[in-house]
PDB file of N, CA and C in Angstrom:
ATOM      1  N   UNK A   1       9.598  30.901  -4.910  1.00  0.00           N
ATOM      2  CA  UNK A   1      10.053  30.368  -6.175  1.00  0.00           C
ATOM      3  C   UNK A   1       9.048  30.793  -7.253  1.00  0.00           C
ATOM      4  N   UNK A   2       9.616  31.313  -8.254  1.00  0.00           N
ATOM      5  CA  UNK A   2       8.829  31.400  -9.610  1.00  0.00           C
ATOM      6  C   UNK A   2       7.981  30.662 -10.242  1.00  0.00           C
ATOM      7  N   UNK A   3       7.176  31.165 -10.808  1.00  0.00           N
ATOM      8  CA  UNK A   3       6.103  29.859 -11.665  1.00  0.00           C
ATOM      9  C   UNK A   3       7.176  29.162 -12.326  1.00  0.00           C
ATOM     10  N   UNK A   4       8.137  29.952 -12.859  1.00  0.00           N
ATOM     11  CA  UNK A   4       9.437  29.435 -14.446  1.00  0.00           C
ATOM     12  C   UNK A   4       9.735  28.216 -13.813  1.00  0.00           C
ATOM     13  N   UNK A   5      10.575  28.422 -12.279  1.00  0.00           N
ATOM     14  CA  UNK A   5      11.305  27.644 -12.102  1.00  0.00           C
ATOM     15  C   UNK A   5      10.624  26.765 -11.353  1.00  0.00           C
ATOM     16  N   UNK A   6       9.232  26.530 -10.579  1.00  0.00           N
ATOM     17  CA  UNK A   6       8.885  25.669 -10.032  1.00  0.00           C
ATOM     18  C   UNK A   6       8.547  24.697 -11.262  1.00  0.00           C
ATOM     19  N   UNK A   7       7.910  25.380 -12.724  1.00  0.00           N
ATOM     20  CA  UNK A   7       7.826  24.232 -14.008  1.00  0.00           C
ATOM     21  C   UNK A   7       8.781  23.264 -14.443  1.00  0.00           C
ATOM     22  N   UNK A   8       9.859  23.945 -14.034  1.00  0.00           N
ATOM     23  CA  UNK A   8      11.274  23.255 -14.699  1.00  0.00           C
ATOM     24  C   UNK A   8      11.878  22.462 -13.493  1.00  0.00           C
ATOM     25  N   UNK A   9      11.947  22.776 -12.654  1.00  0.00           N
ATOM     26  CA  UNK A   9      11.765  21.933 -11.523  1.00  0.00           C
ATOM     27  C   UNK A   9      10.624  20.105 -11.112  1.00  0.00           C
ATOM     28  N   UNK A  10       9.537  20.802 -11.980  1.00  0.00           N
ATOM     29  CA  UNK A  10       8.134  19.584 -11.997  1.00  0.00           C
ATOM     30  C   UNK A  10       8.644  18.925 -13.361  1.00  0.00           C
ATOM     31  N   UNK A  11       9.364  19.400 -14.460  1.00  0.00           N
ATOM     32  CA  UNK A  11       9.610  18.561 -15.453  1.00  0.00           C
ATOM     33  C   UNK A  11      11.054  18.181 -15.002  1.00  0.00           C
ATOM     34  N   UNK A  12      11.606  18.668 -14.242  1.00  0.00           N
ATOM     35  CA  UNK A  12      12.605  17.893 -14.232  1.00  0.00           C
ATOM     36  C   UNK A  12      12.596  16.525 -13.584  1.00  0.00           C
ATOM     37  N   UNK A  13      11.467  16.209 -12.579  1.00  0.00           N
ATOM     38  CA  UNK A  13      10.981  15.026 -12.074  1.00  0.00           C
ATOM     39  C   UNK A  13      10.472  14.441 -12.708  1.00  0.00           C
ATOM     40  N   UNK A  14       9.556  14.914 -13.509  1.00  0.00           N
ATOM     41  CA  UNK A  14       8.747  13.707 -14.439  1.00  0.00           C
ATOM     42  C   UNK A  14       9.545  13.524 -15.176  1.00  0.00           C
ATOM     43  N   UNK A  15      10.603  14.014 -15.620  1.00  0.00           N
ATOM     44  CA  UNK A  15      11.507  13.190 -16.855  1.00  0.00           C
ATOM     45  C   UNK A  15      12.294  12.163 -16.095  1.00  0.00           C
ATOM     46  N   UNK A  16      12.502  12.562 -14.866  1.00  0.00           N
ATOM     47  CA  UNK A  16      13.326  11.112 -14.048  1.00  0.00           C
ATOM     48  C   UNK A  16      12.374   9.887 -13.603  1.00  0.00           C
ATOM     49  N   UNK A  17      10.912  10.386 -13.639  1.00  0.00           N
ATOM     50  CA  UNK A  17      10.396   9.348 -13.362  1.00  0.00           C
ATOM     51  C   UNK A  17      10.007   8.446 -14.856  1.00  0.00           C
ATOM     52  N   UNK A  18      10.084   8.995 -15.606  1.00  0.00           N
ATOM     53  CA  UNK A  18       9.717   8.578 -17.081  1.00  0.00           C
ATOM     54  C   UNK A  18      10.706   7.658 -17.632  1.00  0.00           C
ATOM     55  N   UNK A  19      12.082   7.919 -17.295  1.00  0.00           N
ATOM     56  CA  UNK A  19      13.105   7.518 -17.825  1.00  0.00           C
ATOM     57  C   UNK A  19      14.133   6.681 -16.947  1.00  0.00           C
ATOM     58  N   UNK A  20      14.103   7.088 -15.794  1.00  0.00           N
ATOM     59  CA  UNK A  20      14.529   6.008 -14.823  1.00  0.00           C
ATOM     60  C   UNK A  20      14.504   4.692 -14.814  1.00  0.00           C
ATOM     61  N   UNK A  21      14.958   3.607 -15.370  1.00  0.00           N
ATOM     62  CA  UNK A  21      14.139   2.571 -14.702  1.00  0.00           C
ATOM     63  C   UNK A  21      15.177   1.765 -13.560  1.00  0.00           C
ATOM     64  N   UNK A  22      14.178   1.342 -12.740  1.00  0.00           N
ATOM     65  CA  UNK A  22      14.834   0.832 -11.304  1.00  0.00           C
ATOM     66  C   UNK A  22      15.706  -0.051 -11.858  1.00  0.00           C
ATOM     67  N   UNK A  23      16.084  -0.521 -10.865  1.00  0.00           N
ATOM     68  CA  UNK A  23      16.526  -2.113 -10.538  1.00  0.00           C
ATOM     69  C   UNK A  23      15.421  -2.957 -10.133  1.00  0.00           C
ATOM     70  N   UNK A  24      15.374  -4.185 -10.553  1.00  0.00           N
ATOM     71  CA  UNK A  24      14.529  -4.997  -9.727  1.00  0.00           C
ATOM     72  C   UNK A  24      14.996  -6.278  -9.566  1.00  0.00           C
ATOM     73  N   UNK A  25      14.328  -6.088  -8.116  1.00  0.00           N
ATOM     74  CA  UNK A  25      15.160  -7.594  -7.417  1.00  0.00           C
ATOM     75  C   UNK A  25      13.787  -8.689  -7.634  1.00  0.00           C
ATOM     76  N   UNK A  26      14.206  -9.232  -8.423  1.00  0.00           N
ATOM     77  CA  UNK A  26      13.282 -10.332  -8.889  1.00  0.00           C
ATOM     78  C   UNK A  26      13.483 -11.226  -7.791  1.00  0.00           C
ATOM     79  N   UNK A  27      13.901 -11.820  -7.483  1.00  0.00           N
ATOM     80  CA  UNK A  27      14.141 -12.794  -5.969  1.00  0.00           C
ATOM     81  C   UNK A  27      12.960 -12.386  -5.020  1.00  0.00           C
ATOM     82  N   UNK A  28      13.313 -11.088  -4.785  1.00  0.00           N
ATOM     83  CA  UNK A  28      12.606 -10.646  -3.293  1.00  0.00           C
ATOM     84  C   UNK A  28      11.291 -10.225  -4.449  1.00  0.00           C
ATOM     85  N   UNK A  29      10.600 -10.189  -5.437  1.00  0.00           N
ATOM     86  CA  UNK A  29       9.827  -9.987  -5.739  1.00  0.00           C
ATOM     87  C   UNK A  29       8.905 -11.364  -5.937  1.00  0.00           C
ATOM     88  N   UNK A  30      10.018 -12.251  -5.803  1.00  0.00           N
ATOM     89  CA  UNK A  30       9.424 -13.294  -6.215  1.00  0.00           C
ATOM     90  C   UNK A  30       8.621 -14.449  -4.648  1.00  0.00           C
ATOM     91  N   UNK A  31       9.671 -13.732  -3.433  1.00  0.00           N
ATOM     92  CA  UNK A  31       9.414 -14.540  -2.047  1.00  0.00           C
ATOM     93  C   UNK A  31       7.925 -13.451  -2.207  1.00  0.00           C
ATOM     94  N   UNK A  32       8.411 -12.750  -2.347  1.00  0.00           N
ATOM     95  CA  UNK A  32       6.630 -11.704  -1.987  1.00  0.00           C
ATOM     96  C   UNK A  32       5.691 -12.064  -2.712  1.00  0.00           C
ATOM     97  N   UNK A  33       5.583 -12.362  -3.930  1.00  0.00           N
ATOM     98  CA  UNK A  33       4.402 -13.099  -4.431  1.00  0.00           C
ATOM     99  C   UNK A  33       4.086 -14.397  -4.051  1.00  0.00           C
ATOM    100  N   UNK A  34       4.813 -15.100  -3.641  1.00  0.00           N
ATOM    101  CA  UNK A  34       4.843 -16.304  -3.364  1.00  0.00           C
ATOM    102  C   UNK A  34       3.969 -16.452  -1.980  1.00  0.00           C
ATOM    103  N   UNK A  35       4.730 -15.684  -1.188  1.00  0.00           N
ATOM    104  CA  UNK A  35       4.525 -15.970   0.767  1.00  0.00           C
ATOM    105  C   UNK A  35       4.364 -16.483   1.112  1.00  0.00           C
ATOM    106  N   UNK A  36       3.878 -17.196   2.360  1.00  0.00           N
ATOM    107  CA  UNK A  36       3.371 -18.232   3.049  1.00  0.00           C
ATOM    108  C   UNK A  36       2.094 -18.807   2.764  1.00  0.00           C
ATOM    109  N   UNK A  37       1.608 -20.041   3.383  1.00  0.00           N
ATOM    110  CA  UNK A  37       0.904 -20.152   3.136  1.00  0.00           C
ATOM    111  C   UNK A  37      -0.106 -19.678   4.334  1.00  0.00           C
ATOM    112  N   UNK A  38      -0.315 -18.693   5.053  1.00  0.00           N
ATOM    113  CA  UNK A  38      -0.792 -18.044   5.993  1.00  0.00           C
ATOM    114  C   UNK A  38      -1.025 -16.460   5.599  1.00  0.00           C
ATOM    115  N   UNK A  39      -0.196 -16.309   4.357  1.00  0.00           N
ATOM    116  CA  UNK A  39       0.056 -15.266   4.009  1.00  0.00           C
ATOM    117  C   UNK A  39       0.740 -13.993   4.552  1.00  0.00           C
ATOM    118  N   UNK A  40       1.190 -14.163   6.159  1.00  0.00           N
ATOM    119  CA  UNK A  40       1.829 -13.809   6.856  1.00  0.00           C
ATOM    120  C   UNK A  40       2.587 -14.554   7.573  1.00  0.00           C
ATOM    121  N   UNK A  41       4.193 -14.097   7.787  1.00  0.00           N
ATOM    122  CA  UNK A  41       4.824 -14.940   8.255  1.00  0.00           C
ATOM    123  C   UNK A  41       4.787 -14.473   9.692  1.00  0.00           C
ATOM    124  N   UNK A  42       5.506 -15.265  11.147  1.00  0.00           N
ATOM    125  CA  UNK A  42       5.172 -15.235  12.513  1.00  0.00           C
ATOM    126  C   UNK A  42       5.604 -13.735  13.090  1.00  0.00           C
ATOM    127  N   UNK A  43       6.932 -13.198  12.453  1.00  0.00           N
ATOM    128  CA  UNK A  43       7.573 -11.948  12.621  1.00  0.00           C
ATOM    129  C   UNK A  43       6.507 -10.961  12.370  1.00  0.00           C
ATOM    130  N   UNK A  44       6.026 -11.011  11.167  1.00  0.00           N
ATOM    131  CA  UNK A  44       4.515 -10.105  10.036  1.00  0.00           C
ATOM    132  C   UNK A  44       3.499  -9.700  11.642  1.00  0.00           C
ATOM    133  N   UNK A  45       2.904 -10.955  11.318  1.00  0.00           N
ATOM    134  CA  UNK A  45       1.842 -11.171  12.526  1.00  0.00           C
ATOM    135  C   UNK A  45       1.714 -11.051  13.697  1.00  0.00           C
ATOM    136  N   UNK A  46       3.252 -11.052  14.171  1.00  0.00           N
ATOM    137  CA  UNK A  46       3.160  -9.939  15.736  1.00  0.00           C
ATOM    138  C   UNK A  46       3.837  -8.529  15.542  1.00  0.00           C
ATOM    139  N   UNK A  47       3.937  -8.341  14.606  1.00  0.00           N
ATOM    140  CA  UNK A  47       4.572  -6.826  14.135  1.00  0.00           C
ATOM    141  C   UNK A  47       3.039  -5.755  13.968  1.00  0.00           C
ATOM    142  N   UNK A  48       1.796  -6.425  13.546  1.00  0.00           N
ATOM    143  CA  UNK A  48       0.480  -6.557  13.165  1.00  0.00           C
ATOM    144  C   UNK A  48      -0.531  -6.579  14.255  1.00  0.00           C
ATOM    145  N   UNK A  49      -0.117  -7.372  15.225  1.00  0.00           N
ATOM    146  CA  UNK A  49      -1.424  -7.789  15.951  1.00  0.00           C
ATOM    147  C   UNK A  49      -2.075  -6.400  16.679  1.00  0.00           C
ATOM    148  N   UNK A  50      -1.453  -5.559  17.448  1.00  0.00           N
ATOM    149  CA  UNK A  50      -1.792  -4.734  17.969  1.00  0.00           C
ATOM    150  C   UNK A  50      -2.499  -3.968  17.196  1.00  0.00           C
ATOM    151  N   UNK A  51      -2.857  -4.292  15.909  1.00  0.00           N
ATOM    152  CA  UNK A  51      -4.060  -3.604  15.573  1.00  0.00           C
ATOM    153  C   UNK A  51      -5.174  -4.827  14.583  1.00  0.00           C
ATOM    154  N   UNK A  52      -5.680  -5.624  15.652  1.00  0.00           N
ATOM    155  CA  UNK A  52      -5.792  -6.910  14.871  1.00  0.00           C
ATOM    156  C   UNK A  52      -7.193  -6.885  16.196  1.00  0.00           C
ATOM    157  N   UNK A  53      -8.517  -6.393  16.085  1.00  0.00           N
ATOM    158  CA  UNK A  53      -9.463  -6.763  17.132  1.00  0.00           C
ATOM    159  C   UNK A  53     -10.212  -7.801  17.115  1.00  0.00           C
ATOM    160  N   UNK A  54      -9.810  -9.115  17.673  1.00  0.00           N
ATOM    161  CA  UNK A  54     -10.640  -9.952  17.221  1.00  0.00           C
ATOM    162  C   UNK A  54     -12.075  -9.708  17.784  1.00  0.00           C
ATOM    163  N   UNK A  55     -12.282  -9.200  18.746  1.00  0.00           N
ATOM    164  CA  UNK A  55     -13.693  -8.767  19.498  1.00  0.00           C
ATOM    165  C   UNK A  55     -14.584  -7.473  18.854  1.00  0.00           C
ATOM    166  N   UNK A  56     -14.054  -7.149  17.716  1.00  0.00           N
ATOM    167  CA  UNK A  56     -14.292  -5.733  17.120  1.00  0.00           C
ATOM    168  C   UNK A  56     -15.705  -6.354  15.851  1.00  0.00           C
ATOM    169  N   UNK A  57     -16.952  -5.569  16.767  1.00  0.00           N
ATOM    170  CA  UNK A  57     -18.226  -6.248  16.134  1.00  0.00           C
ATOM    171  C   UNK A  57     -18.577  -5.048  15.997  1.00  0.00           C
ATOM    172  N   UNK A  58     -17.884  -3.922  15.221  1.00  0.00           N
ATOM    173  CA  UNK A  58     -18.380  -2.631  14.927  1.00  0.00           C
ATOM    174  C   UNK A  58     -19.274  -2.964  13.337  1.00  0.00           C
ATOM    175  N   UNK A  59     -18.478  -3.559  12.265  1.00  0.00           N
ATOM    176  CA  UNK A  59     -18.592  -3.903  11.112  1.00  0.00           C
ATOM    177  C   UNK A  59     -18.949  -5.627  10.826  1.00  0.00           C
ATOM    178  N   UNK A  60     -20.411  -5.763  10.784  1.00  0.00           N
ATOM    179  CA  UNK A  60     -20.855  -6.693  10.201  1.00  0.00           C
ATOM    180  C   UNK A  60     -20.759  -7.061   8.686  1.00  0.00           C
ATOM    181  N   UNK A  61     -20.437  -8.103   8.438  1.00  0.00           N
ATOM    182  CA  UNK A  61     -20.268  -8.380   6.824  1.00  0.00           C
ATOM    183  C   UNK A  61     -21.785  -8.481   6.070  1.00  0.00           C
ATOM    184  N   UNK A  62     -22.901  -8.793   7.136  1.00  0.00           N
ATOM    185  CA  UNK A  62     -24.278  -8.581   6.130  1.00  0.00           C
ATOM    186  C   UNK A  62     -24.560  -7.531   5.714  1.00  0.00           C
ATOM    187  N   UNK A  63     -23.838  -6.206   6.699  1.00  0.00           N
ATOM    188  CA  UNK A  63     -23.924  -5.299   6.667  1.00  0.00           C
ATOM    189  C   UNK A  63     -24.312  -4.069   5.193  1.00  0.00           C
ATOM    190  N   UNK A  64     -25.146  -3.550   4.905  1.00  0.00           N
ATOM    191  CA  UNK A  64     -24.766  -3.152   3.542  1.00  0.00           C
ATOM    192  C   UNK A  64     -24.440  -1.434   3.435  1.00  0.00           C
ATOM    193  N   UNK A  65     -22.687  -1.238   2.773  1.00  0.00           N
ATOM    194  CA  UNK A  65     -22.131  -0.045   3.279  1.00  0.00           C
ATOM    195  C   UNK A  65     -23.269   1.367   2.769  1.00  0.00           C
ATOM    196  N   UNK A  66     -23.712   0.633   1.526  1.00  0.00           N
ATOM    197  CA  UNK A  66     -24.196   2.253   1.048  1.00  0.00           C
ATOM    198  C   UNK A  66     -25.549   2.409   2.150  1.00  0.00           C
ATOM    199  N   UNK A  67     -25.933   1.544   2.416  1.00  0.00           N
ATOM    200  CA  UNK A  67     -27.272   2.079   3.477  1.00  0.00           C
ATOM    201  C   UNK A  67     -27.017   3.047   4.785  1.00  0.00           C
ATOM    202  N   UNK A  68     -26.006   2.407   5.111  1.00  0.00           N
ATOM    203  CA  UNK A  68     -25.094   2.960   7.034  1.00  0.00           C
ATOM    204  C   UNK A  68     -24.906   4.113   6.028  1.00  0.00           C
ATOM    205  N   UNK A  69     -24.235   4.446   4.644  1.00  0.00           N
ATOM    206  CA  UNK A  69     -24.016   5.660   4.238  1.00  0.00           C
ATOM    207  C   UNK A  69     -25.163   6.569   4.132  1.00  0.00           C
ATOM    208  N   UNK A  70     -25.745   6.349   3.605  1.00  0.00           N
ATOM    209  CA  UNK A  70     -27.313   7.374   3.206  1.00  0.00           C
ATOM    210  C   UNK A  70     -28.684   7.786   4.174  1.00  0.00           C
ATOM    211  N   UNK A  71     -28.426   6.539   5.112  1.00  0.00           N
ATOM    212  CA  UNK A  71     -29.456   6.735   6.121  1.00  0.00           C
ATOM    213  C   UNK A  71     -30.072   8.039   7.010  1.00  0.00           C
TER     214      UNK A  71
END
């Protein structure tokens, strides 16, 4: 493809993204801000767990990142 037409091609997206505007489902925008008070619901949290280590003592929180970085 041409420089011409890959340009007119890239403006033809940014004008749809510029000018588009969605729909929005305020409802479901609104359960999502809201959520639980767990912040995950029971479905979430086993959809999740398998990457959830509770035994995972790689990363200490006293820890300080830029030092492990520069050392």
């Amino acid at each position: 493809m041409g420089r011409g037409r890959q340009k007119a091609k890239h403006t033809k997206v940014a004008r749809e993204l510029k000018y588009n505007i969605p729909e929005t489902d305020y409802e479901q925008l609104q359960r999502e801000l809201r959520g639980s008070e767990s912040g995950l619901t029971e479905d979430e949290m086993s959809k999740w767990a398998e990457y959830i280590d509770e035994d995972d003592e790689s990363f200490d929180e006293d820890d300080d990142v830029d030092q492990r970085r520069f050392a």
